[in-house]
N, C-alpha and C. Protein backbone atom coordinates (compact mmCIF):
# COMPACT_ATOMS: atom_id res chain seq x y z
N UNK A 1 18.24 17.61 -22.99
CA UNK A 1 17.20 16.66 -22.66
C UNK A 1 17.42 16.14 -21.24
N UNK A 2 16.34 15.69 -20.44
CA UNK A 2 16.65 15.25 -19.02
C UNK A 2 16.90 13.85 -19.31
N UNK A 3 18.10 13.66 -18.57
CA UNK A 3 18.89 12.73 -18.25
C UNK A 3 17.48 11.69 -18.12
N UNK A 4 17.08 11.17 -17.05
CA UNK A 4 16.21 10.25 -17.28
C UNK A 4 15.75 9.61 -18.18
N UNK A 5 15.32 10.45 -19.45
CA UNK A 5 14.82 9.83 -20.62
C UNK A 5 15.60 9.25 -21.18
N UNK A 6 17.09 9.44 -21.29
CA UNK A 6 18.15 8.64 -22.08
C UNK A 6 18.41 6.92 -22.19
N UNK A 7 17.85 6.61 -20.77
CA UNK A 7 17.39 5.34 -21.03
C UNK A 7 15.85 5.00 -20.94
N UNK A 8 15.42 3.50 -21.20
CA UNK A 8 14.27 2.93 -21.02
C UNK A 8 13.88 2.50 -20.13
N UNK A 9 14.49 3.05 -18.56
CA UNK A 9 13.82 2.95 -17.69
C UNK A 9 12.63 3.63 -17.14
N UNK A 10 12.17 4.81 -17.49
CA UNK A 10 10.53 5.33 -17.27
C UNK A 10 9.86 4.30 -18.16
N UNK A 11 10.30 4.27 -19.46
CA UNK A 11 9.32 3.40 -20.37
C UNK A 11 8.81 2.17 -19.80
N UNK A 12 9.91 1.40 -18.73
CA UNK A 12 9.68 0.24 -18.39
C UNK A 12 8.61 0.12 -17.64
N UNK A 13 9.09 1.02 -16.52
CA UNK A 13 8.27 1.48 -14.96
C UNK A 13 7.02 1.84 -15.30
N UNK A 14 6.38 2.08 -16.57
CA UNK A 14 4.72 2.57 -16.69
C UNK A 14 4.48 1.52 -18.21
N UNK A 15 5.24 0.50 -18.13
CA UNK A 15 4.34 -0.41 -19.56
C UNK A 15 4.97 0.00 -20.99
N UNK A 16 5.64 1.31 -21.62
CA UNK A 16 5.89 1.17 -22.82
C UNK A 16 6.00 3.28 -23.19
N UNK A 17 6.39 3.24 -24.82
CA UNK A 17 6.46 4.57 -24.80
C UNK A 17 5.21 5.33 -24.66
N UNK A 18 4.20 4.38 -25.61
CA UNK A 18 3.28 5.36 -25.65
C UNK A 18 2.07 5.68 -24.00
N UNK A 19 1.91 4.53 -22.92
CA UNK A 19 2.12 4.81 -21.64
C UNK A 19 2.38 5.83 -21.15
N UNK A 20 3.97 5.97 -21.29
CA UNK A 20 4.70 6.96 -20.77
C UNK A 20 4.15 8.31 -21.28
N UNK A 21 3.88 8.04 -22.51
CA UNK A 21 3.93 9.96 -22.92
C UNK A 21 1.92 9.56 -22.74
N UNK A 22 1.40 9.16 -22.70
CA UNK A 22 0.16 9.86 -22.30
C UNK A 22 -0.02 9.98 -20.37
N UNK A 23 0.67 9.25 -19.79
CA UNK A 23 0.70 9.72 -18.35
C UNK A 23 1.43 11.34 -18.20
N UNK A 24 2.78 10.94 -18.73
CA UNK A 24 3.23 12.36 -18.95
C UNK A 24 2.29 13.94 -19.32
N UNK A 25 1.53 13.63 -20.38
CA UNK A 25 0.84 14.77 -21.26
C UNK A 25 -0.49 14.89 -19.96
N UNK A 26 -1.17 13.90 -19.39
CA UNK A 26 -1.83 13.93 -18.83
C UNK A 26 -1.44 15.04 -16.50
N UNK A 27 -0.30 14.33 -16.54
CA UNK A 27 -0.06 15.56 -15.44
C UNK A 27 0.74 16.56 -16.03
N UNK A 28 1.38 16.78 -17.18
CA UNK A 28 1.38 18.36 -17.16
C UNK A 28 -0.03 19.05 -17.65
N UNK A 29 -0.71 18.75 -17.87
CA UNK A 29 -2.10 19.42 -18.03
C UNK A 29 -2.58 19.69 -16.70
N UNK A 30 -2.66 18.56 -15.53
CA UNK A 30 -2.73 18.90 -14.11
C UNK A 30 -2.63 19.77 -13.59
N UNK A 31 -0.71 19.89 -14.09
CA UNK A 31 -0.01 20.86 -13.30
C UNK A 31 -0.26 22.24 -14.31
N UNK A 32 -0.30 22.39 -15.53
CA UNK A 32 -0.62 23.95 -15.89
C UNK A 32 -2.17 24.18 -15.67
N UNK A 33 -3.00 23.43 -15.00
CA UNK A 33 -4.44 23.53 -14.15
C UNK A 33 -4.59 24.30 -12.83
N UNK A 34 -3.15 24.19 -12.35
CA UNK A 34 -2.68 24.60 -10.95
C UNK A 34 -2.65 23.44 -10.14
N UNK A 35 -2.43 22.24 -10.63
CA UNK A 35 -2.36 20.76 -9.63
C UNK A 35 -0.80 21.15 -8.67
N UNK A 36 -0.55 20.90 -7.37
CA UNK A 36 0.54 20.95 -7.28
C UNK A 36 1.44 20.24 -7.58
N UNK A 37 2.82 20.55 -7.52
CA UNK A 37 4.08 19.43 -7.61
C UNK A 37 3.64 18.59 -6.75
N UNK A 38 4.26 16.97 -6.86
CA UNK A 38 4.64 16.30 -5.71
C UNK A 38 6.17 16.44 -5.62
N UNK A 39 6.98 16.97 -6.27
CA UNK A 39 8.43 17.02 -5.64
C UNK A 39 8.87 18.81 -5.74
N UNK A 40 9.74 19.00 -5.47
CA UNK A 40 10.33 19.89 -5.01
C UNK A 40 10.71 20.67 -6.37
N UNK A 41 9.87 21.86 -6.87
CA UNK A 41 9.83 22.19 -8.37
C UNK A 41 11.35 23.22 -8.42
N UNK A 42 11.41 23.68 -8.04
CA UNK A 42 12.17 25.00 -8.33
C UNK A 42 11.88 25.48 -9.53
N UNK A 43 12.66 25.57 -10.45
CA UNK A 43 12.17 26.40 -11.85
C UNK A 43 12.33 25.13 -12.87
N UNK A 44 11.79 24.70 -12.68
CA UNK A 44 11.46 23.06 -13.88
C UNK A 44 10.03 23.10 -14.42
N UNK A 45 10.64 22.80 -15.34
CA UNK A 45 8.93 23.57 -16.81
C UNK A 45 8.44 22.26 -15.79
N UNK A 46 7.02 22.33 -16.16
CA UNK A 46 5.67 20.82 -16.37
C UNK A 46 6.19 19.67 -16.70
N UNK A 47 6.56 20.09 -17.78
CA UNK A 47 7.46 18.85 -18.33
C UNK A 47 8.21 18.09 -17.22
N UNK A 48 9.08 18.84 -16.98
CA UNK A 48 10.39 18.11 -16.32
C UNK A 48 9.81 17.60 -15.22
N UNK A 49 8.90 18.12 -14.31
CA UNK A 49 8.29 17.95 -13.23
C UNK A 49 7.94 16.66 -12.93
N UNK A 50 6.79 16.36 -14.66
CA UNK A 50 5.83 14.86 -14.81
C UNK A 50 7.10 14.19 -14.64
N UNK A 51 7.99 14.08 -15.47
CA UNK A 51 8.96 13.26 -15.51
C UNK A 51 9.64 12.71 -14.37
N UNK A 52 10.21 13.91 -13.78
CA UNK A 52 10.64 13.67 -12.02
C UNK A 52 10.02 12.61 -11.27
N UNK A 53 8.49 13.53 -11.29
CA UNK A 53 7.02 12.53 -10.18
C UNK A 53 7.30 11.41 -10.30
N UNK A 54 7.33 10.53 -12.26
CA UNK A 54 7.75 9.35 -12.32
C UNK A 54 8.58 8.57 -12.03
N UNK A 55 9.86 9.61 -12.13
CA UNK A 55 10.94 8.93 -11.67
C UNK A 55 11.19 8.58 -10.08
N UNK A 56 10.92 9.20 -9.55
CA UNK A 56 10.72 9.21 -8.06
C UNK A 56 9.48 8.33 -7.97
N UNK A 57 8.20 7.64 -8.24
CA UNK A 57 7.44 7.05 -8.05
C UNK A 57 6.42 7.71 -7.22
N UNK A 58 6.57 9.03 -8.04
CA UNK A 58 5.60 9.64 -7.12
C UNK A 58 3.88 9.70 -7.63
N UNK A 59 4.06 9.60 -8.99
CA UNK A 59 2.62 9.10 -9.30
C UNK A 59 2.96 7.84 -11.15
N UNK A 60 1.76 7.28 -11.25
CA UNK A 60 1.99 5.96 -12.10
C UNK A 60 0.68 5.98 -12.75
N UNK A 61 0.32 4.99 -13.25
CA UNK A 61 -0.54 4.50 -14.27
C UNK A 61 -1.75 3.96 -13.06
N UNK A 62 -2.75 4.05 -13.14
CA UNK A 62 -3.64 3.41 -12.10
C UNK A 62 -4.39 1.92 -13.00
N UNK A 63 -4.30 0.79 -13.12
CA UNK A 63 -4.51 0.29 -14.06
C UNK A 63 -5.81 -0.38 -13.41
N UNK A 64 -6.36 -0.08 -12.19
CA UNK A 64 -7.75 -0.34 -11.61
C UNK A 64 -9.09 0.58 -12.08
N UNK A 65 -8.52 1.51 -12.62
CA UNK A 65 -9.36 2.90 -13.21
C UNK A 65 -9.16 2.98 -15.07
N UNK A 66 -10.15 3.34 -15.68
CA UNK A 66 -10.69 3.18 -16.82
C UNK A 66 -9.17 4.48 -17.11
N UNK A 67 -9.32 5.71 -16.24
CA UNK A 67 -8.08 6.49 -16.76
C UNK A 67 -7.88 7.41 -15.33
N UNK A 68 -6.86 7.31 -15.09
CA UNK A 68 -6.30 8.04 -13.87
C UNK A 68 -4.81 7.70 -13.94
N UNK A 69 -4.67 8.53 -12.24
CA UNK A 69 -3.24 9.09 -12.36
C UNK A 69 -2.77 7.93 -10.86
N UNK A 70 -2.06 7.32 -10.88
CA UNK A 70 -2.33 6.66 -9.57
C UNK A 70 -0.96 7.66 -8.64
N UNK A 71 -1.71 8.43 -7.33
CA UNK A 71 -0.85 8.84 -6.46
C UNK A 71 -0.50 8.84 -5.43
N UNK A 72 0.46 8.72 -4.26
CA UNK A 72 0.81 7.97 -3.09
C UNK A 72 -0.01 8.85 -1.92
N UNK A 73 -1.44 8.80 -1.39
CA UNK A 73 -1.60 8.87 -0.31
C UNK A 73 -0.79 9.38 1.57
N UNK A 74 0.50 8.42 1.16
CA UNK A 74 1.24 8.75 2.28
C UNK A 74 2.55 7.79 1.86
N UNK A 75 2.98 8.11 2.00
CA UNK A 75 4.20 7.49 1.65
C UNK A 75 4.67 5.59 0.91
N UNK A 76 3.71 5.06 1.78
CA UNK A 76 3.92 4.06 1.08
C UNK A 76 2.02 2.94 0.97
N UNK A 77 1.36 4.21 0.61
CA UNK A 77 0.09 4.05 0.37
C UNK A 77 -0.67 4.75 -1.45
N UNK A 78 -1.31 4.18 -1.88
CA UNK A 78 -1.72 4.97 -3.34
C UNK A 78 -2.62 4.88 -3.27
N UNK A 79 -4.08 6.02 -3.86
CA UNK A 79 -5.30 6.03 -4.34
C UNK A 79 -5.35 5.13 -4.86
């Protein structure tokens, strides 16, 4: 299992479990769409990927939008 999940820190960072796993379920669908990575994939299923993005803060919960993915524009900018 990826290390990350072992604690409740993703859970925290997006509101709760069930949060987490529908942001999750929602960019690996993205990404098996052909969305690109935002980090550096090498051979890491979808899975591991969403997880990463989060962990890195590379995309979040958009809580201004009925349902979206909120993602950083430029570095320290978000849709």
């Amino acid at each position: 299992m990826i290390q990350e999940l072992k604690d409740d820190k993703l859970m925290r960072k997006v509101g709760g479990a069930f949060k987490l796993t529908a942001l999750v379920q929602r960019r690996i669908k993205e990404l098996v769409e052909g969305a690109r990575p935002l980090i550096e994939a090498g051979n890491l299923s979808p899975f591991e990927i969403a997880i990463k993005e989060i962990d890195e803060d590379k995309i979040g919960i958009d809580y201004e939008r009925t349902v979206g993915i909120k993602r950083p524009l430029s570095p320290d900018r978000y849709e």
